[in-house]
Protein backbone atom coordinates (compact mmCIF):
# COMPACT_ATOMS: atom_id res chain seq x y z
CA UNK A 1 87.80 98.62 83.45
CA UNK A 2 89.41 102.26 82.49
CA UNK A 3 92.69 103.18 82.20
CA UNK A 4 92.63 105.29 84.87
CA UNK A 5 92.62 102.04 87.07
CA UNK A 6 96.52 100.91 85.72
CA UNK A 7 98.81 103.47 87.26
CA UNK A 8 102.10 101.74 85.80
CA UNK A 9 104.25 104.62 84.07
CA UNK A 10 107.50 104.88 82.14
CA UNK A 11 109.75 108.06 82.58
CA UNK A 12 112.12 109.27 80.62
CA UNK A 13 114.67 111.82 80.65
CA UNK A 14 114.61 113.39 76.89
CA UNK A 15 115.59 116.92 75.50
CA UNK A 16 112.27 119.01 74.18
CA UNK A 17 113.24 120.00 70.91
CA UNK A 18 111.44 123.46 70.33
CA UNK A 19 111.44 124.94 67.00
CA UNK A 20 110.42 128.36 68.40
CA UNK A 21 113.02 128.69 70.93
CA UNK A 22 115.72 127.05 72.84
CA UNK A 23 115.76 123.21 73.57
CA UNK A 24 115.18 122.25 77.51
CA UNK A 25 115.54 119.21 79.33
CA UNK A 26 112.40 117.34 80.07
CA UNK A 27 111.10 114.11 82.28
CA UNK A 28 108.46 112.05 79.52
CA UNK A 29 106.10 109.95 81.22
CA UNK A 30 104.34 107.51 79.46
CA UNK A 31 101.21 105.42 80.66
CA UNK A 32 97.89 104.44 79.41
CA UNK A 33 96.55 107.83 80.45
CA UNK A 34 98.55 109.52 78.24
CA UNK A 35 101.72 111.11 77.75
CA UNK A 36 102.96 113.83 80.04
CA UNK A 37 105.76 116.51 79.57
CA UNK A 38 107.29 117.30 82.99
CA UNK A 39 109.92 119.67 83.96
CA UNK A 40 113.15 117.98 84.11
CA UNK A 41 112.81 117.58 88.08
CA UNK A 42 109.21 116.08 87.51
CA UNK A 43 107.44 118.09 89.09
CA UNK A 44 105.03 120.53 86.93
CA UNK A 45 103.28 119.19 84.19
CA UNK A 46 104.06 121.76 80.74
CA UNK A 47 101.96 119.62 78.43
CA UNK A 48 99.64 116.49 78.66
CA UNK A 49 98.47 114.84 75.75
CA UNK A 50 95.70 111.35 75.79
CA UNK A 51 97.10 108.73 73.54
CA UNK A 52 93.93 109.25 71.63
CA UNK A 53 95.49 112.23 70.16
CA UNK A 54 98.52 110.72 69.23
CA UNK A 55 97.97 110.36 65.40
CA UNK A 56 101.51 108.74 65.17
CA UNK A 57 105.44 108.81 65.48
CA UNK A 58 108.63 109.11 63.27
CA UNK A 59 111.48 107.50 64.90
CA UNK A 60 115.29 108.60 63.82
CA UNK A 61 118.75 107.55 65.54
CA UNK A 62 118.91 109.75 68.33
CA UNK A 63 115.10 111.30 68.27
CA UNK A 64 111.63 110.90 67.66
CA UNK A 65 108.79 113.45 66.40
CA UNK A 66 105.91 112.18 68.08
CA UNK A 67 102.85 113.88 65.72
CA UNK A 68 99.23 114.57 68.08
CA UNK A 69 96.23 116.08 67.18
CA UNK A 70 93.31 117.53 69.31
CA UNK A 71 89.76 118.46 68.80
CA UNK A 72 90.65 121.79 67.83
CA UNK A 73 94.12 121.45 65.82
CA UNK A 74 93.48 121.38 62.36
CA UNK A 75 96.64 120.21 61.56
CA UNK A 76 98.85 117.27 63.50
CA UNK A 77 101.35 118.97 65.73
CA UNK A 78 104.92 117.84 66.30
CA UNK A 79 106.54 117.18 69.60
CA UNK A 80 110.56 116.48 69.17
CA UNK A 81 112.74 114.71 71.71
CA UNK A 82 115.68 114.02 71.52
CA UNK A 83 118.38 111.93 73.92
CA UNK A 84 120.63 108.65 73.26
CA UNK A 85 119.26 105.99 70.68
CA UNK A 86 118.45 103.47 73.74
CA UNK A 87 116.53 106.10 75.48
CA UNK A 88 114.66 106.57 72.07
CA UNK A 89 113.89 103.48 71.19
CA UNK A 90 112.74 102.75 74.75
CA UNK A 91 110.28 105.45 74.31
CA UNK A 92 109.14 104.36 71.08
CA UNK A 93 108.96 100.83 72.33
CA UNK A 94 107.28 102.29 75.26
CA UNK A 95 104.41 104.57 73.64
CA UNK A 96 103.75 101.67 71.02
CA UNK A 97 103.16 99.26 73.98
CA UNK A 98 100.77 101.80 75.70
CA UNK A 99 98.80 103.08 72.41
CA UNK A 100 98.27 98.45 72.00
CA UNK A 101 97.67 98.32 75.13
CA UNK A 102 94.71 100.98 75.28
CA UNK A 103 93.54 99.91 72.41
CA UNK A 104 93.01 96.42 73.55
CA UNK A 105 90.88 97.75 76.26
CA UNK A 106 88.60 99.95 73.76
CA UNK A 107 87.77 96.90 71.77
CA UNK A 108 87.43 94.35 74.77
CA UNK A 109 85.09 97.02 76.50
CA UNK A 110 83.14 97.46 73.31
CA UNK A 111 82.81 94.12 72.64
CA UNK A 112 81.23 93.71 75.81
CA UNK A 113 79.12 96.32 75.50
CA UNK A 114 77.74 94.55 72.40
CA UNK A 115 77.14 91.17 73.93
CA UNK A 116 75.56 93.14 76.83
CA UNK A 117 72.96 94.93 74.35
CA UNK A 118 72.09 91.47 72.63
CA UNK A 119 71.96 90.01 75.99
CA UNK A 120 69.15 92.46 77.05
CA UNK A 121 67.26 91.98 73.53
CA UNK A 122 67.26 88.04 73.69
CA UNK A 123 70.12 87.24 71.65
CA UNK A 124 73.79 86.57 73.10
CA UNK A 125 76.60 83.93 71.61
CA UNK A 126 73.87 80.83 72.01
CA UNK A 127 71.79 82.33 69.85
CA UNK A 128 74.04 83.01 67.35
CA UNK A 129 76.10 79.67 67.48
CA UNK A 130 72.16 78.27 66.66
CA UNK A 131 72.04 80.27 63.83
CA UNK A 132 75.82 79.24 62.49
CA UNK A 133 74.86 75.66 63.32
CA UNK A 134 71.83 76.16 61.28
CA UNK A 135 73.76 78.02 58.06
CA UNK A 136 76.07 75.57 58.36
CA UNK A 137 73.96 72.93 58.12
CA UNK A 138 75.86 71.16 61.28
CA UNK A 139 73.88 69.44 64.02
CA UNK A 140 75.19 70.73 67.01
């Protein structure tokens, strides 16, 4: 199952903190596709990020620095918002929940793909409880 198929989102209203040029208001939404930047209305996307690329977060009273890298960064890049500690946390909470989440799926989809390739080559979990019944010297 991808992501793509859970369309449950989180918004947030946060301030962008840039270190180039003025702060603006921004709507954060958070999901297991990603995090999205929108304009504070919601409606134009300024930057989209998958949560494969977030490498990881800082979190401080009344902001976090949320640190993502790309294929072609060479270094980690910080995004800064900023807004009441509740709204904060919540976010935190929020992307931590959605970065488990995802990777839940990754390893549940892999795993299957495993059993599915010893499936196909005559192997599979009877096969191997037979051999752990055998190593362990159990009758089973």
């Amino acid at each position: 199952m991808s992501s793509s198929a859970f369309k449950a989102s989180e918004k947030f209203r946060v301030t962008m903190v840039n270190s180039e040029g003025p702060s603006e208001r921004v709507t954060i939404q958070l999901s297991l596709d990603g995090l999205k930047v929108l304009t504070q209305d919601g409606s134009r996307t300024m930057r989209s990020y998958n949560l494969r690329n977030v490498a990881r977060w800082d979190l401080m009273d009344t902001s976090t620095v949320i640190w993502t890298k790309t294929d072609v960064d060479l270094e980690e890049r910080p995004l800064t918002l900023s807004s009441d500690p509740t709204t904060i946390r919540n976010v935190v909470d929020t992307l931590a929940s959605c970065c488990m989440q995802l990777a839940e799926l990754i390893q549940d989809k892999e795993e299957a793909a495993s059993n599915l390739a010893e499936l196909a080559t005559g192997g599979g979990k009877t096969r191997k409880a037979a051999k752990v019944c055998l190593l362990r010297h159990i009758s089973c």
